[in-house]
Protein backbone atom coordinates (compact mmCIF):
# COMPACT_ATOMS: atom_id res chain seq x y z
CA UNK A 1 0.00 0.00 0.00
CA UNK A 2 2.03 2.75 -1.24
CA UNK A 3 0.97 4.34 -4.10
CA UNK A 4 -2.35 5.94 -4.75
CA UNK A 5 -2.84 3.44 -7.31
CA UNK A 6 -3.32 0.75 -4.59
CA UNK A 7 -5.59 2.92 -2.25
CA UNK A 8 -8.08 3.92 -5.30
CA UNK A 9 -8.14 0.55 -6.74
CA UNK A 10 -8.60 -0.94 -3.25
CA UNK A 11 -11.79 1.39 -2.47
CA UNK A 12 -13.26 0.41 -5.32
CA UNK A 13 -13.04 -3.42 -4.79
CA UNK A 14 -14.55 -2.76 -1.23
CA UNK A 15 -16.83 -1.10 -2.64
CA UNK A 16 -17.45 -3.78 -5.12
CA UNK A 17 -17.96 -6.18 -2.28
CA UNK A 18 -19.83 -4.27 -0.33
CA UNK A 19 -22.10 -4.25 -3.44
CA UNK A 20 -22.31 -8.50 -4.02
CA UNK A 21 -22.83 -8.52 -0.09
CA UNK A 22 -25.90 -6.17 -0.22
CA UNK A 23 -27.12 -8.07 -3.69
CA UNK A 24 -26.80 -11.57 -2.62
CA UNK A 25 -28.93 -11.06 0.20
CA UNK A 26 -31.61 -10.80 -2.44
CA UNK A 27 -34.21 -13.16 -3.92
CA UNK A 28 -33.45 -12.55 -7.14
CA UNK A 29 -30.47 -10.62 -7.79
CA UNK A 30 -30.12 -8.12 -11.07
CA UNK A 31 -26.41 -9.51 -11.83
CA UNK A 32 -24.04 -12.43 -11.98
CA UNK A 33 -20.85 -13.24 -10.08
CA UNK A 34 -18.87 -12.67 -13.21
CA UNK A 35 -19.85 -9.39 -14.07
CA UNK A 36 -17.90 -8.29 -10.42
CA UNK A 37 -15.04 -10.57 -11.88
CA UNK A 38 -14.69 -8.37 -14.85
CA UNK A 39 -14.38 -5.24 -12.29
CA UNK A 40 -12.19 -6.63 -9.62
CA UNK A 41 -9.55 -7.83 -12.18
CA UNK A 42 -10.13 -3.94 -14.22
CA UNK A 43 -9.01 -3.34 -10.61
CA UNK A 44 -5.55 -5.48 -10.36
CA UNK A 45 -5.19 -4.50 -14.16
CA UNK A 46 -4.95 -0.73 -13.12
CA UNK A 47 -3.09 -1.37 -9.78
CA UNK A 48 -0.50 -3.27 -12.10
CA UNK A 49 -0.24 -0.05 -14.49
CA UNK A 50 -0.13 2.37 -12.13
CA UNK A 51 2.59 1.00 -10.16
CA UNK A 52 4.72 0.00 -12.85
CA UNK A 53 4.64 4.06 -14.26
CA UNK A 54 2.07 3.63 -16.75
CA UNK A 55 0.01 6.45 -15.14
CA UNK A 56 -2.06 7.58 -18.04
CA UNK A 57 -3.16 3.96 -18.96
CA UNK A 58 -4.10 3.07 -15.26
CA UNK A 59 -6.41 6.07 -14.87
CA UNK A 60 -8.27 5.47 -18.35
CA UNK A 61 -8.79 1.71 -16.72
CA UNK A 62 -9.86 3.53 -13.47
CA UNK A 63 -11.99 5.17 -15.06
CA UNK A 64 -13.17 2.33 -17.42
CA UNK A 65 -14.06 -0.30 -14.46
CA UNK A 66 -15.96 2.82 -12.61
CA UNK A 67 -18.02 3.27 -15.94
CA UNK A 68 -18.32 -0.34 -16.20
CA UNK A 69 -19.60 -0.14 -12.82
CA UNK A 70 -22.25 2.52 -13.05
CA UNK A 71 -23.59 1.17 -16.33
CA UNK A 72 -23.89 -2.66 -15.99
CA UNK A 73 -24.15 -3.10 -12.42
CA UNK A 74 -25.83 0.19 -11.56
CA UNK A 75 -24.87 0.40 -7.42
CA UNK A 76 -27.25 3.12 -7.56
CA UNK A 77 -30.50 1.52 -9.14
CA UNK A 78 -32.24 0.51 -5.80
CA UNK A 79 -32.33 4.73 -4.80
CA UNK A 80 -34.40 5.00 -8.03
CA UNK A 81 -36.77 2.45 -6.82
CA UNK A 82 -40.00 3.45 -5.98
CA UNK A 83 -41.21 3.03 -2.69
CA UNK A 84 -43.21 -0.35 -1.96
């Protein structure tokens, strides 16, 4: 844990578990297991980058897993939801 690389890329995995915790609590969830694969190794791919000095390719993979993210597994879905 010395670079920013590994702190960034390490908040979003937690945050990518934190996300299959809350889903696979439910009856029917809205994704699969290996759609958080494809994140969490978008993830290791841009911790890899970053810390070997490829700075501008690890942020465009940053910032391709977090738009992978918001657009197939939509975190933010069940606050659109309306109320029951």
């Amino acid at each position: 844990m010395e670079t920013i690389y590994d702190w960034l890329t390490l908040a979003i995995f937690g945050g990518l578990i934190v996300l299959f915790l809350d889903r696979s609590m439910e009856d029917d969830p809205p994704d699969h297991l290996w759609q958080y694969l494809v994140a969490s190794v978008g993830c290791a791919g841009a911790n890899y980058l970053g810390n070997e000095g490829y700075q501008f390719a690890s942020i465009a993979v940053i910032a391709t897993v977090v738009t992978y993210i918001v657009v197939v597994l939509k975190p933010f879905e069940k606050f659109n939801r309306p109320e029951e």
